[in-house]
N, C-alpha and C. Protein backbone atom coordinates (compact mmCIF):
# COMPACT_ATOMS: atom_id res chain seq x y z
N UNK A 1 135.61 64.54 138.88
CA UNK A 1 136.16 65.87 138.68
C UNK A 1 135.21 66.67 137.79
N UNK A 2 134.86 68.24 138.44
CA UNK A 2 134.14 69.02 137.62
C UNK A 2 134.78 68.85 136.23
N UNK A 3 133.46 69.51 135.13
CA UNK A 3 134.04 69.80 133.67
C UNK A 3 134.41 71.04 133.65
N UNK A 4 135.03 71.97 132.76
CA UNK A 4 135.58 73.05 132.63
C UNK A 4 134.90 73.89 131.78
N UNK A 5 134.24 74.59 131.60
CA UNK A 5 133.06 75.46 130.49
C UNK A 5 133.84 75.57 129.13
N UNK A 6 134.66 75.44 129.34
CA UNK A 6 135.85 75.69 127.62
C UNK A 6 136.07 74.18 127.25
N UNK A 7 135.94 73.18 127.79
CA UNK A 7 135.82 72.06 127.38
C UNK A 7 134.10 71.63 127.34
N UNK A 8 133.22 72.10 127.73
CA UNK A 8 131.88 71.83 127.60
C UNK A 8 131.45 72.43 125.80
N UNK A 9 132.03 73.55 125.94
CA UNK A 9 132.21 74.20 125.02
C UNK A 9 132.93 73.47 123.27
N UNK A 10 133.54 73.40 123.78
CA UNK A 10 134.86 72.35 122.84
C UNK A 10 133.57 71.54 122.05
N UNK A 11 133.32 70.49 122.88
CA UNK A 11 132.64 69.38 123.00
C UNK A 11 131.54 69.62 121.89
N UNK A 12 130.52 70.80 122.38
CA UNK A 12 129.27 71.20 121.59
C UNK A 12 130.08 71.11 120.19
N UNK A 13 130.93 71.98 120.01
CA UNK A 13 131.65 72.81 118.93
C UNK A 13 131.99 71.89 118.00
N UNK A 14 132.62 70.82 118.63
CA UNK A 14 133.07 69.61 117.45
C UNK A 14 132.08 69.00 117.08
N UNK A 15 130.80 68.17 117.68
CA UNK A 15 130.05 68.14 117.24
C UNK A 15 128.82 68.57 116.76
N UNK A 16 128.76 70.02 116.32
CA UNK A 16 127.76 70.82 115.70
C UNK A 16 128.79 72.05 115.78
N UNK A 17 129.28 71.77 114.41
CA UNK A 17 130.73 73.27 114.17
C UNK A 17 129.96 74.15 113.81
N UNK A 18 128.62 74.42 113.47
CA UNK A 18 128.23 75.69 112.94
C UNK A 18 127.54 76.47 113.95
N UNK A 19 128.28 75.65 115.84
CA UNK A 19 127.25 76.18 116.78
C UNK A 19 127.92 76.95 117.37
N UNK A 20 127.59 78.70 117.69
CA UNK A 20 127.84 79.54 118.79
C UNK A 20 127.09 79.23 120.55
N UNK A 21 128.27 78.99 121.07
CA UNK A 21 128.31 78.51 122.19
C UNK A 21 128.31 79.15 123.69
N UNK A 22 127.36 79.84 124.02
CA UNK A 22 127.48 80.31 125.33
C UNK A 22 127.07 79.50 126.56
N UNK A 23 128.45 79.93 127.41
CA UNK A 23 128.11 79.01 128.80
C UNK A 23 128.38 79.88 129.59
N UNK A 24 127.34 79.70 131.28
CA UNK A 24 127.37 79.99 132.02
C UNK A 24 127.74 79.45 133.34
N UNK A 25 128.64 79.36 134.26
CA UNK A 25 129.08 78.50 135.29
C UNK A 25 128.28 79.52 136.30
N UNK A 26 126.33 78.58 136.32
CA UNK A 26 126.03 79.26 137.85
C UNK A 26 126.03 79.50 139.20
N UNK A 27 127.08 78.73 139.20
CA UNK A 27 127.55 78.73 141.15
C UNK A 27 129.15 78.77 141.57
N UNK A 28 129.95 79.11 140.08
CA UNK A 28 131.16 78.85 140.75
C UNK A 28 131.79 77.56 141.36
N UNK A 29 131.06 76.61 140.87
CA UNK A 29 131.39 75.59 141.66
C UNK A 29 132.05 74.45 140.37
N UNK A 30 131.83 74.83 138.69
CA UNK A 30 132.40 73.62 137.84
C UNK A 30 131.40 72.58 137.74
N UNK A 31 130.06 72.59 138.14
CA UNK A 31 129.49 71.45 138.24
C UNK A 31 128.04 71.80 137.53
N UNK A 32 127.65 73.71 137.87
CA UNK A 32 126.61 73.72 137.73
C UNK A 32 126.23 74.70 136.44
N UNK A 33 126.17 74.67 135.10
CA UNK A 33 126.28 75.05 134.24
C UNK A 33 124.81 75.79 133.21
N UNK A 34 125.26 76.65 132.79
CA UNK A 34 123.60 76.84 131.74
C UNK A 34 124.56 77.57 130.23
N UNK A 35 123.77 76.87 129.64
CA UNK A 35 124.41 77.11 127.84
C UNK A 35 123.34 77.48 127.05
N UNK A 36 123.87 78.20 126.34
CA UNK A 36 122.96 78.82 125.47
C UNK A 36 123.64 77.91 124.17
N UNK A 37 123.12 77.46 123.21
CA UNK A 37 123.56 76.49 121.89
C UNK A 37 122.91 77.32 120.74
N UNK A 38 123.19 77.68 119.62
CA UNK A 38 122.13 78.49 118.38
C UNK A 38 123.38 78.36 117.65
N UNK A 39 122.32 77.29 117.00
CA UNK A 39 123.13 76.41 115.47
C UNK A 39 121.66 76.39 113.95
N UNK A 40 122.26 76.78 113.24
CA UNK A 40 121.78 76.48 111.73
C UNK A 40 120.86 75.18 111.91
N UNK A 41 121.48 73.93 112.56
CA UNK A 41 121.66 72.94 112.28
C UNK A 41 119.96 72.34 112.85
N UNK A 42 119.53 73.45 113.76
CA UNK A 42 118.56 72.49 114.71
C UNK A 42 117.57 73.48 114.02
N UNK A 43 117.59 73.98 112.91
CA UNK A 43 116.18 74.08 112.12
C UNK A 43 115.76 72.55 111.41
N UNK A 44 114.30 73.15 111.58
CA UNK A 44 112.91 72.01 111.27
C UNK A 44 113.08 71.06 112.26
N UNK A 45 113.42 71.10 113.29
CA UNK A 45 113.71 69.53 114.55
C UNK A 45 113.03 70.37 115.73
N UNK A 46 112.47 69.74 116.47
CA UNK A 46 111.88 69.39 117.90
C UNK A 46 112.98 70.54 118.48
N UNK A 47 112.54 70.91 120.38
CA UNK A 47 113.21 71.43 120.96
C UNK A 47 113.66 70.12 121.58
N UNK A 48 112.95 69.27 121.77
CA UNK A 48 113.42 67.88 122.20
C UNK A 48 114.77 67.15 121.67
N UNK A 49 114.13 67.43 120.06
CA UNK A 49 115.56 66.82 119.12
C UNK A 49 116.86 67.62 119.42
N UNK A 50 116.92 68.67 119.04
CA UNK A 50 117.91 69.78 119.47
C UNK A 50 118.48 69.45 120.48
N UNK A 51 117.72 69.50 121.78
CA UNK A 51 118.52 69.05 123.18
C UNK A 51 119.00 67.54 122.79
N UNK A 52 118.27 66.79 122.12
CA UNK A 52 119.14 65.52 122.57
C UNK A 52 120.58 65.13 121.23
N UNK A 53 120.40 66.34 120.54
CA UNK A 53 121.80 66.83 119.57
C UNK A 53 122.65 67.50 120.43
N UNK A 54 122.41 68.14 121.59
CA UNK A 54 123.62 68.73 122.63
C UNK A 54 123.66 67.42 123.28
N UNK A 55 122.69 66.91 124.04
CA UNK A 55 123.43 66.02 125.03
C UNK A 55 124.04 64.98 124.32
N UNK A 56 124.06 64.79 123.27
CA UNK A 56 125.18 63.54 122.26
C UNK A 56 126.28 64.00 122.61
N UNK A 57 126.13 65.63 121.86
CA UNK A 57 127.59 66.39 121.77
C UNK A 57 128.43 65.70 123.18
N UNK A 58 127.83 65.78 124.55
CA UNK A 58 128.63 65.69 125.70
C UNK A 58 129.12 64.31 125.71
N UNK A 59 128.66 63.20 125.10
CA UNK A 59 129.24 61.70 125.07
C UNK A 59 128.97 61.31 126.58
N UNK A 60 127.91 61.34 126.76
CA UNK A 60 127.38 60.81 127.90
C UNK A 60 128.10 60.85 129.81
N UNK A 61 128.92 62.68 129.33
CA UNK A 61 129.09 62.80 130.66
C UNK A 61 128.28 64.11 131.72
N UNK A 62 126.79 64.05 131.37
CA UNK A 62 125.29 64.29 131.95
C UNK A 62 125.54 63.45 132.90
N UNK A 63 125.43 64.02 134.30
CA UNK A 63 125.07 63.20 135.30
C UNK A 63 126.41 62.78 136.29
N UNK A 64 127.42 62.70 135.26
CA UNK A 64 128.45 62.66 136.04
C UNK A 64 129.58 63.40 135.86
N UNK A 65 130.69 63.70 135.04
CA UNK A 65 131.46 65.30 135.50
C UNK A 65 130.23 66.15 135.22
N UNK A 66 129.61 65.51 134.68
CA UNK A 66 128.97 67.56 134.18
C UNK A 66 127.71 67.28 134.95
N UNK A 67 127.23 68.04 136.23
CA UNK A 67 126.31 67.52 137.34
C UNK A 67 124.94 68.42 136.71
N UNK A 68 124.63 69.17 136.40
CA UNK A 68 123.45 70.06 136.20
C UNK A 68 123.50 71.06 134.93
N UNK A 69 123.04 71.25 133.79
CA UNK A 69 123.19 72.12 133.10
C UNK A 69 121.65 72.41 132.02
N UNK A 70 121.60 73.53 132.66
CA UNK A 70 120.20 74.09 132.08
C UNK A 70 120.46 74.59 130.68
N UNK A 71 119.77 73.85 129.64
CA UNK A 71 119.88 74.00 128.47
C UNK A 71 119.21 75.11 127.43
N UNK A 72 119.49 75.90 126.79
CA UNK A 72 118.23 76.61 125.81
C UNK A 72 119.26 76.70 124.60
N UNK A 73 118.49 76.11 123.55
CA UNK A 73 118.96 75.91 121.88
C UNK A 73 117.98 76.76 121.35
N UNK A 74 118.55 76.99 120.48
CA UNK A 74 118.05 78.25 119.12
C UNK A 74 118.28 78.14 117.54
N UNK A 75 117.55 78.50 116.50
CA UNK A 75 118.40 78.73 115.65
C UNK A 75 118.34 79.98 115.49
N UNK A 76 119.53 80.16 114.19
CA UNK A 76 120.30 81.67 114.06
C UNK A 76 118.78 82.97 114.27
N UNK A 77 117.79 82.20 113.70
CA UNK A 77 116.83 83.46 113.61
C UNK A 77 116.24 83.50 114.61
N UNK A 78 115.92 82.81 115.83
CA UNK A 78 114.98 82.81 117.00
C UNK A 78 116.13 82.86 118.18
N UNK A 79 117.48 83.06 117.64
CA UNK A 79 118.49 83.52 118.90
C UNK A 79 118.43 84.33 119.98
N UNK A 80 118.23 84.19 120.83
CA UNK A 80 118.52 86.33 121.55
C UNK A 80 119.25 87.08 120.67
N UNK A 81 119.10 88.54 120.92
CA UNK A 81 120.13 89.64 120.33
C UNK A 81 121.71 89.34 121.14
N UNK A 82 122.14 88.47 122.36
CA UNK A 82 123.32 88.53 122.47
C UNK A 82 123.99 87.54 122.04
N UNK A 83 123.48 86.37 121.47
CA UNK A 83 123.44 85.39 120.92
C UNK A 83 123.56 85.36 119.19
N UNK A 84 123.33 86.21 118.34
CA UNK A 84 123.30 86.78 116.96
C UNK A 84 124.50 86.84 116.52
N UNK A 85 125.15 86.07 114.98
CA UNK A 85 126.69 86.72 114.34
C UNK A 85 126.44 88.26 114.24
């Protein structure tokens, strides 16, 4: 069963609470997802590290409910402008 973007969401949120969370469902279909992540938290770390601090967040359901999701992490200062408190 697809994941739900408000539970993908959830997920990030509990594990990295200081993260603003945008998701995108690109096909309408529940399966195929792109998130924007920009947390405090992933200053001085890798873009590598960062991503593999979201894919924890998901508890290892990459690959199976959650089929595809194109990732881009930030922190607060290298955010986009729609992405900014």
């Amino acid at each position: 069963m697809p994941m739900e973007a408000h539970d993908i969401e959830r997920m990030i949120r509990d594990a990295i609470p200081d993260a603003k969370v945008v998701i995108e469902d690109l096909r309408g279909d529940g399966d195929h997802y792109s998130a924007l992540v920009v947390s405090g938290s992933f200053r001085g770390k890798s873009r590598v590290q960062q991503h593999q601090m979201v894919y924890a967040a998901l508890q290892g359901r990459m690959g199976g409910e959650l089929h595809a999701l194109a990732l881009q992490t930030a922190t607060p200062e290298s955010a986009p402008d729609y992405a900014r408190e």
